[in-house]
Protein backbone atom coordinates (compact mmCIF):
# COMPACT_ATOMS: atom_id res chain seq x y z
CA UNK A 1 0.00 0.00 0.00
CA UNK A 2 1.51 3.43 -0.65
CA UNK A 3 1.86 6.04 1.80
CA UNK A 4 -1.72 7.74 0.74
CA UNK A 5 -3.69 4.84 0.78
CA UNK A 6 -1.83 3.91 4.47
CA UNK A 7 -3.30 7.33 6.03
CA UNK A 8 -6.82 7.00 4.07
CA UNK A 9 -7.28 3.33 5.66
CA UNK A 10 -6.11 5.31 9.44
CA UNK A 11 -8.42 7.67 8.89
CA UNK A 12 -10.93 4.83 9.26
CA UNK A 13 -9.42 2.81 11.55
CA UNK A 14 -9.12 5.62 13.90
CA UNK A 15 -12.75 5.01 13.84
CA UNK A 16 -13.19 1.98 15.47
CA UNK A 17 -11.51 3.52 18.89
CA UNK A 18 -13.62 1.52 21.63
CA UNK A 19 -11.99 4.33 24.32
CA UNK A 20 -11.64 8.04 23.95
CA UNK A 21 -8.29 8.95 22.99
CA UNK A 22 -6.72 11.76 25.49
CA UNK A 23 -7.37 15.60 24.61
CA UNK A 24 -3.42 15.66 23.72
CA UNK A 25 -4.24 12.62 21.27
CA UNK A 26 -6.90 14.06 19.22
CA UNK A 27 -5.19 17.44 19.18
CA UNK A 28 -2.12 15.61 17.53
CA UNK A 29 -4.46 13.69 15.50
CA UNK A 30 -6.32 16.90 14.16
CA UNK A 31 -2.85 18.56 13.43
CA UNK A 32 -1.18 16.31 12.00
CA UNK A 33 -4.34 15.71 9.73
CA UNK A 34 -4.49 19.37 8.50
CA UNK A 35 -1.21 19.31 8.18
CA UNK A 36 -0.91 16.26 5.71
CA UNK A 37 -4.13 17.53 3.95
CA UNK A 38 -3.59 21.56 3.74
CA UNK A 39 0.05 22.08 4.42
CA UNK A 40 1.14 25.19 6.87
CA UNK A 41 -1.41 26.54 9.09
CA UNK A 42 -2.48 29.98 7.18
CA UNK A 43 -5.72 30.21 8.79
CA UNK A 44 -6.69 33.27 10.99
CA UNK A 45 -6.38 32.70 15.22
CA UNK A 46 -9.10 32.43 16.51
CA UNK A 47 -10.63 34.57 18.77
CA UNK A 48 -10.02 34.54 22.90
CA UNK A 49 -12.60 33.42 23.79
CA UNK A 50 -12.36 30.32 21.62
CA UNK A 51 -10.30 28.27 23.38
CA UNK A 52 -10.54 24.78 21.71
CA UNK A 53 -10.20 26.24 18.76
CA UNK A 54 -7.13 28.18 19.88
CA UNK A 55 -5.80 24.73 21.21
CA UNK A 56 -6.13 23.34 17.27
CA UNK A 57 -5.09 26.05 15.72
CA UNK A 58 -1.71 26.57 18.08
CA UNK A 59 -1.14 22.43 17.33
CA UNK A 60 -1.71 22.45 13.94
CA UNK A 61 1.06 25.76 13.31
CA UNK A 62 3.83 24.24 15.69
CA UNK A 63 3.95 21.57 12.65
CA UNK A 64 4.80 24.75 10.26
CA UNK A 65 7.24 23.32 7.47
CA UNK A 66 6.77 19.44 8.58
CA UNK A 67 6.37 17.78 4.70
CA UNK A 68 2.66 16.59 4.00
CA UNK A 69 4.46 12.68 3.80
CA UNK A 70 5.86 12.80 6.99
CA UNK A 71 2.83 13.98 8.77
CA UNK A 72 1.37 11.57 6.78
CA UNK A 73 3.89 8.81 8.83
CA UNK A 74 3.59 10.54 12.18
CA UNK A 75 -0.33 10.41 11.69
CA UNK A 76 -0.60 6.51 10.95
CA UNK A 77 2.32 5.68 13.59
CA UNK A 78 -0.27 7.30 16.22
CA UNK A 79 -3.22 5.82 15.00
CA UNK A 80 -1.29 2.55 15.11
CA UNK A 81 -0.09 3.52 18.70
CA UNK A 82 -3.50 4.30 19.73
CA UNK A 83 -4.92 1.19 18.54
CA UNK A 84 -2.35 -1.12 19.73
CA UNK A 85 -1.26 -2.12 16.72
């Protein structure tokens, strides 16, 4: 399987979670996501009073310049480590 279709098939697996992962988890998770999908965060910060998404948005830009491949790898080695696998 290539790299892509490795990271489509986690993004279902990641599914089947039978316990929450922790808030740290799913922060990585939604980075590293955006990340591999969009590139660089060049979205607008939210606004104070929006904390979670102040949480996402600070995660997803402390991955600034990480290739969309190796979030890609970091995002399936996760999903594997959250799983067990």
């Amino acid at each position: 399987m290539t790299l892509q279709e490795q990271f489509a098939d986690a993004q279902v697996r990641v599914r089947t979670l039978t316990t929450r992962p922790s808030n740290e988890d799913l922060l990585q998770l939604y980075a590293l996501y955006k990340q591999a999908t969009e590139g660089d965060n060049l979205t607008k910060k939210p606004g104070m009073f929006d904390i979670k998404e102040q949480f996402k948005w600070k995660t997803w830009s402390e991955l600034k310049g990480l290739s969309s491949e190796a979030a890609m790898q970091k995002y399936l080695d996760l999903v594997n480590k959250l799983l067990g696998a």
